[in-house]
C-alpha atoms as a PDB file:
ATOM      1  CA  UNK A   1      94.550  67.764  89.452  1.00  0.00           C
ATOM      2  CA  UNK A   2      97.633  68.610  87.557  1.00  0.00           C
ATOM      3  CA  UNK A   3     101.551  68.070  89.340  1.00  0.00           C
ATOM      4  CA  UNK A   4     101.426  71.619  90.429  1.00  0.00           C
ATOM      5  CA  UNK A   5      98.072  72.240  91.356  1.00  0.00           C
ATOM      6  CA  UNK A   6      98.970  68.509  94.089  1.00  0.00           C
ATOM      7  CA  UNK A   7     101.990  70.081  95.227  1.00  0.00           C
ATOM      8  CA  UNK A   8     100.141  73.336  96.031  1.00  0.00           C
ATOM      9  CA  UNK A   9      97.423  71.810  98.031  1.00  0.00           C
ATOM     10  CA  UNK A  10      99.916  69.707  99.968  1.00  0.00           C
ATOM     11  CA  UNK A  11     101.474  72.994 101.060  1.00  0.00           C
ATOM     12  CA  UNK A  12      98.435  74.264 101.845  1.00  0.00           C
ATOM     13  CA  UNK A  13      97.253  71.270 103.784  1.00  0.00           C
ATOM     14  CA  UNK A  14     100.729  71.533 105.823  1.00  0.00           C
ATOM     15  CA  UNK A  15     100.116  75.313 106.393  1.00  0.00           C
ATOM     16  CA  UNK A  16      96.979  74.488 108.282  1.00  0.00           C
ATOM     17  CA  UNK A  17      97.920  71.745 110.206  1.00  0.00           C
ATOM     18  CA  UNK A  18     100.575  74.470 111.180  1.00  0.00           C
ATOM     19  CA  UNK A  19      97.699  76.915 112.177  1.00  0.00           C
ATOM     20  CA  UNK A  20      95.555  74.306 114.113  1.00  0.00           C
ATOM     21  CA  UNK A  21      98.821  72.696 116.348  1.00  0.00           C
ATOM     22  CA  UNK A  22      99.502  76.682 117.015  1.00  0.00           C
ATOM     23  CA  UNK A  23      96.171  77.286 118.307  1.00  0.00           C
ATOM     24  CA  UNK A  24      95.827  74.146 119.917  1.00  0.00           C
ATOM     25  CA  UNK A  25      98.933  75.203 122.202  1.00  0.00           C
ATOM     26  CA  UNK A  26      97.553  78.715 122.708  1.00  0.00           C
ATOM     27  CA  UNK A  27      93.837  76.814 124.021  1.00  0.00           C
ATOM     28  CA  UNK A  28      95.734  74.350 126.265  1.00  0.00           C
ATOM     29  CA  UNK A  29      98.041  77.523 127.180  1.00  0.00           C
ATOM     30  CA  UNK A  30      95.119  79.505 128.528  1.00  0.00           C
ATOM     31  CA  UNK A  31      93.043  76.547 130.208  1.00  0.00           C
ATOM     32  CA  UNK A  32      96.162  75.329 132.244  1.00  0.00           C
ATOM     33  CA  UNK A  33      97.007  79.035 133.511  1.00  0.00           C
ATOM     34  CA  UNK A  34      93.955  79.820 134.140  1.00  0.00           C
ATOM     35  CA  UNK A  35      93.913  76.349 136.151  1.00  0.00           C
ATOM     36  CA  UNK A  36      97.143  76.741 137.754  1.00  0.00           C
ATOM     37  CA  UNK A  37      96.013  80.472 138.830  1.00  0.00           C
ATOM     38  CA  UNK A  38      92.928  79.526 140.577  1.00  0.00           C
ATOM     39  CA  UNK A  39      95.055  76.675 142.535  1.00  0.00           C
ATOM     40  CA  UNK A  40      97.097  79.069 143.437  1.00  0.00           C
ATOM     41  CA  UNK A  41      94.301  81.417 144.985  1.00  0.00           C
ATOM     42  CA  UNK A  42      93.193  78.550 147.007  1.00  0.00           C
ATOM     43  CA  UNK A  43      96.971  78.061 148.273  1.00  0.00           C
ATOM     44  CA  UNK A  44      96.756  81.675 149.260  1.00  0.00           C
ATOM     45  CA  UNK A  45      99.666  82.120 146.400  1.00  0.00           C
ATOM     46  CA  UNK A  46      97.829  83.315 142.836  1.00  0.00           C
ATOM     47  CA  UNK A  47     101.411  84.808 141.678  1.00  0.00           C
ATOM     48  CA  UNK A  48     103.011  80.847 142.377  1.00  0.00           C
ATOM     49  CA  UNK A  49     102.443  79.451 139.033  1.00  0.00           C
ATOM     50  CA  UNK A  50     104.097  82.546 137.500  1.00  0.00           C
ATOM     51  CA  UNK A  51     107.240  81.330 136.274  1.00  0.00           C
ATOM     52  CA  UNK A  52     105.092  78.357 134.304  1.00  0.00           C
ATOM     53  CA  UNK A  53     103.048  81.120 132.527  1.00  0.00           C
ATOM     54  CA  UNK A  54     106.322  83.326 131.565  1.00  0.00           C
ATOM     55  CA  UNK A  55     108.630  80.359 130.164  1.00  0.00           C
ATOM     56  CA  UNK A  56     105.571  78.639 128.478  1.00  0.00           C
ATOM     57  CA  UNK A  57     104.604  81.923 127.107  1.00  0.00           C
ATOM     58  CA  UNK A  58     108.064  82.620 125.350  1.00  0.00           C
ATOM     59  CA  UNK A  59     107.647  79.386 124.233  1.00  0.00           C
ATOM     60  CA  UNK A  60     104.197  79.904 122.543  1.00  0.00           C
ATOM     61  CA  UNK A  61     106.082  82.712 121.174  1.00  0.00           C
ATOM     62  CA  UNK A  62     108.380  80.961 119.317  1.00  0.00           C
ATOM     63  CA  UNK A  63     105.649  78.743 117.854  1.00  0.00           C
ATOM     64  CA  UNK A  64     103.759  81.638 116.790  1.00  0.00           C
ATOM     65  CA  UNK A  65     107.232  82.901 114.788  1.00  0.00           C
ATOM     66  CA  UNK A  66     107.382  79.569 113.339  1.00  0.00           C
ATOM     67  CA  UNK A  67     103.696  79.541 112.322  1.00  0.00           C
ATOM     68  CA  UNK A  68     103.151  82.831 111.072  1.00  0.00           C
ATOM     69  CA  UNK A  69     106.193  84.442 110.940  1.00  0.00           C
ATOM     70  CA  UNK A  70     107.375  87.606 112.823  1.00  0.00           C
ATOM     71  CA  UNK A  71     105.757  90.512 112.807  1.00  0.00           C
ATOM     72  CA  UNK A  72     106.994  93.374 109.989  1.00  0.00           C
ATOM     73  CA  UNK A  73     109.592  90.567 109.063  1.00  0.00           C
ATOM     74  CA  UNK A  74     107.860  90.101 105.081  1.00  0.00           C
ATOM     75  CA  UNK A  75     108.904  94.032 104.305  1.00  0.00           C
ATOM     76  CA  UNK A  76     108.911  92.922 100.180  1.00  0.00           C
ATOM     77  CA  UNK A  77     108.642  94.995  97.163  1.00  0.00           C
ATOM     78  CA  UNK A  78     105.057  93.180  96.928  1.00  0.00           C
ATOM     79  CA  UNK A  79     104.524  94.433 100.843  1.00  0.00           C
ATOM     80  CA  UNK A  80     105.471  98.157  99.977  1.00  0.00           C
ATOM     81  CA  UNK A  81     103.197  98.029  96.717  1.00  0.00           C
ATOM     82  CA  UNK A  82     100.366  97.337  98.446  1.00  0.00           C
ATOM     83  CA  UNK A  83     100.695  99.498 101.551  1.00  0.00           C
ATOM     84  CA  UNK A  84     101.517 102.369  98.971  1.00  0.00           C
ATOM     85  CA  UNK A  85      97.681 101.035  97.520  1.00  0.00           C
ATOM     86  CA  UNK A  86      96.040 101.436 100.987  1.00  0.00           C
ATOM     87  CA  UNK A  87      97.484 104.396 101.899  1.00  0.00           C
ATOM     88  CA  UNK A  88      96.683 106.047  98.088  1.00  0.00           C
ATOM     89  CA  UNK A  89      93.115 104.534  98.931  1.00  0.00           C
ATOM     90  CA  UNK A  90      93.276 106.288 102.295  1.00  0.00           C
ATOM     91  CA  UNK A  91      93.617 109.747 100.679  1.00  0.00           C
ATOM     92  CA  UNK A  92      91.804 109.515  98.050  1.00  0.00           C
ATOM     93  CA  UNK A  93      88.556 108.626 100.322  1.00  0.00           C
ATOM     94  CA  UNK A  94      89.539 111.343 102.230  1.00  0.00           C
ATOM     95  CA  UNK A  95      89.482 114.256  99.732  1.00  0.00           C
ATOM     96  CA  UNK A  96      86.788 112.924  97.441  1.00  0.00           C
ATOM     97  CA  UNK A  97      86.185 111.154  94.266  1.00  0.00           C
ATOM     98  CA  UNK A  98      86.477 114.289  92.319  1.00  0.00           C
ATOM     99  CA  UNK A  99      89.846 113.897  89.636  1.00  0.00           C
ATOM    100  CA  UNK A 100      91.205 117.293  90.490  1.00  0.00           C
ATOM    101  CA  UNK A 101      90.939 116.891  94.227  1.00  0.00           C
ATOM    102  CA  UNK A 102      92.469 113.519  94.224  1.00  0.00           C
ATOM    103  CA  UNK A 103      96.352 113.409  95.468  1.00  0.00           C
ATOM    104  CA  UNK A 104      98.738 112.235  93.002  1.00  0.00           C
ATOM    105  CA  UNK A 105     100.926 109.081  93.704  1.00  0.00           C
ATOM    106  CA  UNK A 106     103.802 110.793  93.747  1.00  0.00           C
ATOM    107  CA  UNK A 107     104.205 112.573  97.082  1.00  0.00           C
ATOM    108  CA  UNK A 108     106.136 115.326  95.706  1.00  0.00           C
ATOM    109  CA  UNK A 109     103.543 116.766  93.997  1.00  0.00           C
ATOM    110  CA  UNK A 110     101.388 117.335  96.286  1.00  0.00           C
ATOM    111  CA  UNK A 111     100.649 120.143  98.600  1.00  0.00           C
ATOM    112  CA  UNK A 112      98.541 119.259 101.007  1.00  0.00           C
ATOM    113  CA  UNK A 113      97.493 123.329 100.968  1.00  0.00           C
ATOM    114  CA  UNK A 114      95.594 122.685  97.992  1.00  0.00           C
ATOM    115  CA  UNK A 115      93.253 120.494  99.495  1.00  0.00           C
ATOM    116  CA  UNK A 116      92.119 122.087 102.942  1.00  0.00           C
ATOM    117  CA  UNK A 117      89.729 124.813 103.543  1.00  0.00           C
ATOM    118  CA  UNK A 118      91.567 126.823 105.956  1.00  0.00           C
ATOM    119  CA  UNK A 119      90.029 129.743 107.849  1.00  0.00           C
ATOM    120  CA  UNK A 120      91.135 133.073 108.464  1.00  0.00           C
ATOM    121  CA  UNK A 121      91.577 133.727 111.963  1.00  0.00           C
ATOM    122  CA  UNK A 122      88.763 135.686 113.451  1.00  0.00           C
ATOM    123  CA  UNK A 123      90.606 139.244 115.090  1.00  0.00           C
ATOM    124  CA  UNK A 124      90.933 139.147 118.684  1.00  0.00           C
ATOM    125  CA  UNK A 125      89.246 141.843 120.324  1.00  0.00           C
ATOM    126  CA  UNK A 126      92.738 144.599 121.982  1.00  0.00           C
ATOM    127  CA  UNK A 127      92.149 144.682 125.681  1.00  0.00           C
ATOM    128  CA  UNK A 128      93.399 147.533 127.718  1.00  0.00           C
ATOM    129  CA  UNK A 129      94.677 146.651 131.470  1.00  0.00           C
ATOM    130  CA  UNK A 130      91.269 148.344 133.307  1.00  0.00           C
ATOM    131  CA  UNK A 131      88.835 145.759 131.319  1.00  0.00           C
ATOM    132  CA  UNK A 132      90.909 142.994 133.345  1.00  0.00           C
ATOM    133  CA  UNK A 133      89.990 145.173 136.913  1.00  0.00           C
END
């Protein structure tokens, strides 16, 4: 394994170990709520280990952020390029694989007009006051 190729594994090995503390927080998390919530039906007080859930929880919060980062905060040039991919994808799925039917990237160009079938309205029928009698 070359210098680079080491270094980049040991990142990756950290970024799991990351992962795997996380969701060994968010297991014991759930098993000791769920604990404390049962004592607290058989104290005749479920809501009494309420706090413990809501401070622990913001806690496991701010592990997640640490972990994974928070949501929408990697909005990068990279980011945009590929959401512009999926959502090109999108439309071009949804009006066909034929070239002329296909929208083009840029979103100025195209009128969405070209691409539905619209109907003409069917006429509604004039009704005079005595057919409503």
């Amino acid at each position: 394994m070359s210098n680079n190729e080491d270094k980049l594994f040991k990142l990756a090995q950290k970024k799991v170990k990351k992962k795997k503390a996380f969701y060994r927080h968010l297991q014991a998390f759930v098993m000791v709520n769920v604990a404390l919530f049962f004592v607290g039906l058989m104290e005749n007080d479920p809501f009494g280990p309420f706090p413990v859930a809501i401070f622990w929880g913001i806690g496991l919060g701010f592990h997640y952020a640490n972990v994974f980062g928070l949501p929408g905060g990697k909005l990068t040039d990279e980011w945009e390029e590929k959401e512009l991919e999926k959502e090109y994808n999108k439309l071009k799925n949804r009006f066909g694989s034929n070239q002329q039917a296909l929208p083009p990237k840029n979103r100025d160009e195209f009128d969405i007009d070209d691409h539905l079938d619209l109907k003409q309205p069917q006429k509604v029928r004039d009704y005079e006051d005595r057919d409503f009698v």
